[in-house]
C-alpha atoms as a PDB file:
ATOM      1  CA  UNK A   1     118.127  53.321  47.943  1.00  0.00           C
ATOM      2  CA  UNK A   2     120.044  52.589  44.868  1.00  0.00           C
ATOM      3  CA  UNK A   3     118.079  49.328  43.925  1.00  0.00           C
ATOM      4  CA  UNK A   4     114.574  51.965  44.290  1.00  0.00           C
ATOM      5  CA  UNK A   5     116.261  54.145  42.064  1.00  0.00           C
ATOM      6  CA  UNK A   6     117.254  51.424  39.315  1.00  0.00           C
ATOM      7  CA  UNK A   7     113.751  50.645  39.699  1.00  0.00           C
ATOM      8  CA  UNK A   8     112.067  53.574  38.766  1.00  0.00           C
ATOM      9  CA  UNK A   9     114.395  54.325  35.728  1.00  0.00           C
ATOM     10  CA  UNK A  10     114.002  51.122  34.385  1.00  0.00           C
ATOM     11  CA  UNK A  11     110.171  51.305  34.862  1.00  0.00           C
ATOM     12  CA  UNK A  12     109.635  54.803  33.448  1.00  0.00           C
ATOM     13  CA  UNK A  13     111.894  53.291  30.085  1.00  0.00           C
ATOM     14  CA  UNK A  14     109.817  50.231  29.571  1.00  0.00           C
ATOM     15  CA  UNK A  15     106.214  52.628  30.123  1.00  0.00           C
ATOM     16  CA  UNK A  16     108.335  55.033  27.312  1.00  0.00           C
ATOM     17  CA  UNK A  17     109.253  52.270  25.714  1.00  0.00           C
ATOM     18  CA  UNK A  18     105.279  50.924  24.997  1.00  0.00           C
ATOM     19  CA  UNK A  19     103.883  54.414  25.195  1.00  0.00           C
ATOM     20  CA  UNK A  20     106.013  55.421  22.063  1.00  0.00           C
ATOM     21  CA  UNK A  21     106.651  58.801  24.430  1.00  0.00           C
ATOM     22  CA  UNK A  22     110.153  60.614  25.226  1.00  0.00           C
ATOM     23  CA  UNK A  23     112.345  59.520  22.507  1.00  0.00           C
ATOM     24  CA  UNK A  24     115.716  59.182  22.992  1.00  0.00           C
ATOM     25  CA  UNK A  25     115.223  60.181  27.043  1.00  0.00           C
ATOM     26  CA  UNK A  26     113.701  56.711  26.985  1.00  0.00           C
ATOM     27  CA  UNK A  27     116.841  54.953  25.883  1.00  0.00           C
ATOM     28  CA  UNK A  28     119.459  57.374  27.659  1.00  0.00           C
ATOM     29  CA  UNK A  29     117.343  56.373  31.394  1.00  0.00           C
ATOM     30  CA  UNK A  30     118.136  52.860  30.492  1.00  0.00           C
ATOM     31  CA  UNK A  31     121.769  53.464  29.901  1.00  0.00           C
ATOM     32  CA  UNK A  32     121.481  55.413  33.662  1.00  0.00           C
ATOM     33  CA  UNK A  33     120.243  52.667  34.693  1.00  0.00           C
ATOM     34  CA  UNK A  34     122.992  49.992  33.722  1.00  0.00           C
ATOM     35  CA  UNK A  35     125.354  52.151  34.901  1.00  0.00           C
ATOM     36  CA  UNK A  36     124.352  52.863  38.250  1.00  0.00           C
ATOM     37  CA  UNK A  37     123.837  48.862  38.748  1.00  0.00           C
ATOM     38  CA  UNK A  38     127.318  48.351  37.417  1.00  0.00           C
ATOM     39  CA  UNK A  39     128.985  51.311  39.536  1.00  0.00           C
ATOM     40  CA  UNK A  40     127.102  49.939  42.503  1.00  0.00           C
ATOM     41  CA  UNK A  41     128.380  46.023  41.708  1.00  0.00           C
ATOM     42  CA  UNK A  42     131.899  47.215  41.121  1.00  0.00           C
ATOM     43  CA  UNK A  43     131.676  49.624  44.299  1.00  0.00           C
ATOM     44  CA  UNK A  44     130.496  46.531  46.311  1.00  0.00           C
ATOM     45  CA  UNK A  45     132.764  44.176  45.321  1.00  0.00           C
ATOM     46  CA  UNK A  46     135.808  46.889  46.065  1.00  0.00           C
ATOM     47  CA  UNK A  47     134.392  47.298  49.337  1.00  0.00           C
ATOM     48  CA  UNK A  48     134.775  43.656  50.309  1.00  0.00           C
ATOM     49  CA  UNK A  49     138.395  42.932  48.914  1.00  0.00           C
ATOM     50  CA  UNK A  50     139.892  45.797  51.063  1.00  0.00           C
END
């Protein structure tokens, strides 16, 4: 579910991206996107030292 997610945002950016549409909102769903992966990673890896 997450990994569909992280998909989507980071496909919508890089359409924004080459579209030249959205502005910012282009580069903010990006940063979204990192940080999901990275909350996910770092919720994974807690998960598995417990």
């Amino acid at each position: 579910m997450i990994w569909t997610i992280i998909s989507i945002l980071v496909v919508l950016w890089l359409i924004g991206l080459l579209a030249h549409i959205g502005g910012a909102l282009i580069h903010l769903l990006l940063i979204v996107a990192v940080i999901v992966l990275a909350y996910k990673l770092v919720t994974k890896n807690r998960a598995k030292s417990v």
